[in-house]
PDB file of N, CA and C in Angstrom:
ATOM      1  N   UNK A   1      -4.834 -18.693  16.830  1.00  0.00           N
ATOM      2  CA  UNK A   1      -6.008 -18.623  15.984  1.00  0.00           C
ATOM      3  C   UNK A   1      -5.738 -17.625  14.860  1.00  0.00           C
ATOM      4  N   UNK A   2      -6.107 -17.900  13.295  1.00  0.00           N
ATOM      5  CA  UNK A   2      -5.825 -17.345  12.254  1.00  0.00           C
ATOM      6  C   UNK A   2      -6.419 -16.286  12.442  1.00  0.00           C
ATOM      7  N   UNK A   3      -5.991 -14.562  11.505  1.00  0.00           N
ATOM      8  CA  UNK A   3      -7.297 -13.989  11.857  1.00  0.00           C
ATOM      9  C   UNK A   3      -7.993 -14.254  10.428  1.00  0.00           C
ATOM     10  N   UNK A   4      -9.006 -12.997  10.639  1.00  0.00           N
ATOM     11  CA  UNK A   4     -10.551 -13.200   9.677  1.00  0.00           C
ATOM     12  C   UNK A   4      -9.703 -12.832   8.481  1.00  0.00           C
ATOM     13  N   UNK A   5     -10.692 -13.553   7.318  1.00  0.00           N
ATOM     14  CA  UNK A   5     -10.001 -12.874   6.175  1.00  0.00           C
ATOM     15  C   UNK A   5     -10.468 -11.521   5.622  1.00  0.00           C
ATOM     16  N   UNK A   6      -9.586 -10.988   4.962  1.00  0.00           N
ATOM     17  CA  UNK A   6      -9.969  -8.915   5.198  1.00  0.00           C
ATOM     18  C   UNK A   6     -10.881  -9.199   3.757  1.00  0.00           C
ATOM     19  N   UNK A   7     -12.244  -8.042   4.270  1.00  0.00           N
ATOM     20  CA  UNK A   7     -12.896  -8.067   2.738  1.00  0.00           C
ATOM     21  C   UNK A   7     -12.186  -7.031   1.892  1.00  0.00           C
ATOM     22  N   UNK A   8     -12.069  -7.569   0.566  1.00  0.00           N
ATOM     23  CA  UNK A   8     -11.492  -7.506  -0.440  1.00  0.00           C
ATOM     24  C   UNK A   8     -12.729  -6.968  -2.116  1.00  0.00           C
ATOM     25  N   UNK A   9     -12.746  -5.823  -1.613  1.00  0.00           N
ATOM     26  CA  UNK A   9     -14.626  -5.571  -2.424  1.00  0.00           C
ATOM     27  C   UNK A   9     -14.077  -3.895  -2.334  1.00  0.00           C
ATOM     28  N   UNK A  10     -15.308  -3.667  -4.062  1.00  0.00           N
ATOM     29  CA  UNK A  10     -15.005  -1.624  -4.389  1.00  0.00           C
ATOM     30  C   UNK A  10     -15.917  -1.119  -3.228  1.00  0.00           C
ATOM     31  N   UNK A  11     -15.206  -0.363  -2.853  1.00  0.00           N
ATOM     32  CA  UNK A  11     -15.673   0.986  -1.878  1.00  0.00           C
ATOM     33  C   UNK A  11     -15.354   0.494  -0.241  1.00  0.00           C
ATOM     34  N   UNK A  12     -14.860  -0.352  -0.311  1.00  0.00           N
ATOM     35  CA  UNK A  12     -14.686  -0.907   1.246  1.00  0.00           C
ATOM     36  C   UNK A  12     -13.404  -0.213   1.900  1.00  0.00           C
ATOM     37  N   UNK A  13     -13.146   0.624   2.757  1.00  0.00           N
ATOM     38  CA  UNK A  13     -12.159   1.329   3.488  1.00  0.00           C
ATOM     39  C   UNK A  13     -11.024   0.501   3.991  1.00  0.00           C
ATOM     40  N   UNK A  14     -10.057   0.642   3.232  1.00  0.00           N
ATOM     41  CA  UNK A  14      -8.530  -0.049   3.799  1.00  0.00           C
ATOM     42  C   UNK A  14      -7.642   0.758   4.315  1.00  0.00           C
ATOM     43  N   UNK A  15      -6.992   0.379   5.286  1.00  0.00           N
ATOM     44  CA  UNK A  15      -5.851   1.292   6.437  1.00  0.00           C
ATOM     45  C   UNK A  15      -4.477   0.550   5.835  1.00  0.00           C
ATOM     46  N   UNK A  16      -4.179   1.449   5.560  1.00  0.00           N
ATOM     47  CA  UNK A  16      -2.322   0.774   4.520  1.00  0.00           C
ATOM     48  C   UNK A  16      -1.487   1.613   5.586  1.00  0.00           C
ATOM     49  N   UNK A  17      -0.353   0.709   5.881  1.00  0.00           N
ATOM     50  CA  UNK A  17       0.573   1.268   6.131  1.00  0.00           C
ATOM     51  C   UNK A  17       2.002   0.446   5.365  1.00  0.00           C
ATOM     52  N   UNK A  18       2.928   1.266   5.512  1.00  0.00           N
ATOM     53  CA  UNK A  18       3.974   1.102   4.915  1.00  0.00           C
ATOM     54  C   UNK A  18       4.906   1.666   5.568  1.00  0.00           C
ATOM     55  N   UNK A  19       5.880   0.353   6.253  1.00  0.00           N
ATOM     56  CA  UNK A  19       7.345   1.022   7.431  1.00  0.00           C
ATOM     57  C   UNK A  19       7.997  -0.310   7.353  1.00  0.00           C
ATOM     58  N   UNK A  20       9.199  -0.091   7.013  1.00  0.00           N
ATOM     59  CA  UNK A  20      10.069  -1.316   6.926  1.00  0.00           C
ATOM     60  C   UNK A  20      10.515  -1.884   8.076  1.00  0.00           C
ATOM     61  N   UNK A  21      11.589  -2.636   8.556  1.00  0.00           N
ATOM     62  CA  UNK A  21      11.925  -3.607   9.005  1.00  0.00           C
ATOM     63  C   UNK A  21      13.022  -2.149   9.755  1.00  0.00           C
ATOM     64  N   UNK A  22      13.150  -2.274  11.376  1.00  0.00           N
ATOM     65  CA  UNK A  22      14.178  -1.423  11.576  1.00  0.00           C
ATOM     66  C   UNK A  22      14.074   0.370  11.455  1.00  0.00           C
ATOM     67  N   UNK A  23      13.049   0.523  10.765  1.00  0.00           N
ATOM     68  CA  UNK A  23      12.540   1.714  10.562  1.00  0.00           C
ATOM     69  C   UNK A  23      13.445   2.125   8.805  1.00  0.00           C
ATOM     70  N   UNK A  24      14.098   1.362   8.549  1.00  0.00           N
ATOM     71  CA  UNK A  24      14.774   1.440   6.737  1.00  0.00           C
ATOM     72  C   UNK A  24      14.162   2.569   6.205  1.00  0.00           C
ATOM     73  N   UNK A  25      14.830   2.804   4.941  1.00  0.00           N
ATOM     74  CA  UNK A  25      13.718   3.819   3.928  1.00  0.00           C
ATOM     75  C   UNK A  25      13.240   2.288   3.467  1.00  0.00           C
ATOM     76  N   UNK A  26      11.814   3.063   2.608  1.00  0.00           N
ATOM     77  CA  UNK A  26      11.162   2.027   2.099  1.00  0.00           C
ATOM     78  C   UNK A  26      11.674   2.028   0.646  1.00  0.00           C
ATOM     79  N   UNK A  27      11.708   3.337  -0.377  1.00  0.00           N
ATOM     80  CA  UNK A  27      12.581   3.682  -1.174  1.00  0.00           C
ATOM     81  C   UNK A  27      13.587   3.870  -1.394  1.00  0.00           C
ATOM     82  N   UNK A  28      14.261   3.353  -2.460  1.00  0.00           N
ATOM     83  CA  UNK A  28      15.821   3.480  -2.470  1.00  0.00           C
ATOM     84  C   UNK A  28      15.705   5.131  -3.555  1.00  0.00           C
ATOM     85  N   UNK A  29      14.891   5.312  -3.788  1.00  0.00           N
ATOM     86  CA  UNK A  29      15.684   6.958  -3.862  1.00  0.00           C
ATOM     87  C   UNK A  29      14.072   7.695  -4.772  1.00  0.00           C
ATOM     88  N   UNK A  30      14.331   8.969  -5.505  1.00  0.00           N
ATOM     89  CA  UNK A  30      12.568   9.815  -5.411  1.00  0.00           C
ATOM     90  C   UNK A  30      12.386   9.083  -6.908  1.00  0.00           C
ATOM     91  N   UNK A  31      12.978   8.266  -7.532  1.00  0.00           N
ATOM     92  CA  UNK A  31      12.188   7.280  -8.700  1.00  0.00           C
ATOM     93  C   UNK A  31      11.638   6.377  -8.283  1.00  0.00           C
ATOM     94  N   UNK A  32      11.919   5.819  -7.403  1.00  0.00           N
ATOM     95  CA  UNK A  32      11.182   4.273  -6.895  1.00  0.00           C
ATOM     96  C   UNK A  32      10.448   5.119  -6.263  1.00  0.00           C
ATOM     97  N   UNK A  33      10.260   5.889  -5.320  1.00  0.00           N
ATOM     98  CA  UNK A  33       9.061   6.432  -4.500  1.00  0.00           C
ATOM     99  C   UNK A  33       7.763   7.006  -5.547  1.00  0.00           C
ATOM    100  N   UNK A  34       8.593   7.588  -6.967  1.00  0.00           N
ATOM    101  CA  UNK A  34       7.164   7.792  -7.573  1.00  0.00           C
ATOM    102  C   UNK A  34       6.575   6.877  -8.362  1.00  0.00           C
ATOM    103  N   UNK A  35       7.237   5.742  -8.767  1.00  0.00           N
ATOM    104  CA  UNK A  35       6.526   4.201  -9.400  1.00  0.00           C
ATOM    105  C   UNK A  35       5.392   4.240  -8.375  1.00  0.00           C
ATOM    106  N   UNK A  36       6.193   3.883  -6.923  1.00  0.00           N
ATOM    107  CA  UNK A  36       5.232   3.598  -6.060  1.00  0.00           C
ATOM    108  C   UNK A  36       3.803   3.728  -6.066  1.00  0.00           C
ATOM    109  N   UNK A  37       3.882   5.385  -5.840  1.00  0.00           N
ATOM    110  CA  UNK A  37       3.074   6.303  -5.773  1.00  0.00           C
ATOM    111  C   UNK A  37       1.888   6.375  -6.804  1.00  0.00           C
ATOM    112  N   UNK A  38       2.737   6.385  -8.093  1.00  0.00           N
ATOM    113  CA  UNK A  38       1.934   5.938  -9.145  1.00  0.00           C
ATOM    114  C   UNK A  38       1.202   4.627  -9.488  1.00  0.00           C
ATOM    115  N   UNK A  39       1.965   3.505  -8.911  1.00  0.00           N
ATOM    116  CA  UNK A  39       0.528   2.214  -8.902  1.00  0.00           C
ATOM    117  C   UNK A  39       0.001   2.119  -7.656  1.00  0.00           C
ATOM    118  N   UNK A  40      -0.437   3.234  -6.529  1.00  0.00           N
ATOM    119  CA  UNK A  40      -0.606   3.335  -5.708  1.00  0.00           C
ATOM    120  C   UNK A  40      -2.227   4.271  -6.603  1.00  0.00           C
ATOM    121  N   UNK A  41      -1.449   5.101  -7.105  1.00  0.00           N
ATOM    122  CA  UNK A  41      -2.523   5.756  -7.688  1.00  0.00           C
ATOM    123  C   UNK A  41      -3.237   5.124  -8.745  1.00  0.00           C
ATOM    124  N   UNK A  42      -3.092   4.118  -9.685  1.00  0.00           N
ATOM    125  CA  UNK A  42      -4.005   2.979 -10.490  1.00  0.00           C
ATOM    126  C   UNK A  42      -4.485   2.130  -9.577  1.00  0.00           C
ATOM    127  N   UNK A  43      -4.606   1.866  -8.495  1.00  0.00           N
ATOM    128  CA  UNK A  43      -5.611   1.092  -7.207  1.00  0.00           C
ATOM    129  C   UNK A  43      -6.506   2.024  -6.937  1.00  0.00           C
ATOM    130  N   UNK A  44      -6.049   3.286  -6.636  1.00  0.00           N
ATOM    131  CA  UNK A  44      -6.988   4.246  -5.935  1.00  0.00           C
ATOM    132  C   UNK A  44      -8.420   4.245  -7.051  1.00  0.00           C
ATOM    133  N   UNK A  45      -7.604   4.756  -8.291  1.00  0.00           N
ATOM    134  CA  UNK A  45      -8.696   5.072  -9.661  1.00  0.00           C
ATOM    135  C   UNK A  45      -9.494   4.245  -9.944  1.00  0.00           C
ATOM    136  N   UNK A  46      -9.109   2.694 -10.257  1.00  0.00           N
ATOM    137  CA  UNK A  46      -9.941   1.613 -10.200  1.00  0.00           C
ATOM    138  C   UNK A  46     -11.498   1.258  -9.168  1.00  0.00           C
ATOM    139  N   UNK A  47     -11.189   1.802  -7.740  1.00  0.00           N
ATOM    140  CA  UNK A  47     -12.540   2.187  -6.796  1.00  0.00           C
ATOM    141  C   UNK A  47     -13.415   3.060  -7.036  1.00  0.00           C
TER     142      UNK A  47
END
């Protein structure tokens, strides 16, 4: 059975995680981790 579909709406509380395959880095080095970080942070601002 599929599950529910997640609501997708401003102010609604989302649980993110982020862990690769094997336990990997997720970043290949501290530039890609701060792109990340940074359109991590234009999602946050947008709520």
């Amino acid at each position: 059975m599929p599950r529910q579909t997640r609501l997708d709406a401003s102010g609604v509380l989302q649980h993110v995680m982020a862990r690769w395959i094997e336990r990997r880095d997720i970043f290949r080095d501290d530039k890609d981790r701060t792109s990340s970080l940074e359109r991590l942070a234009v999602i946050f601002d947008e709520s």
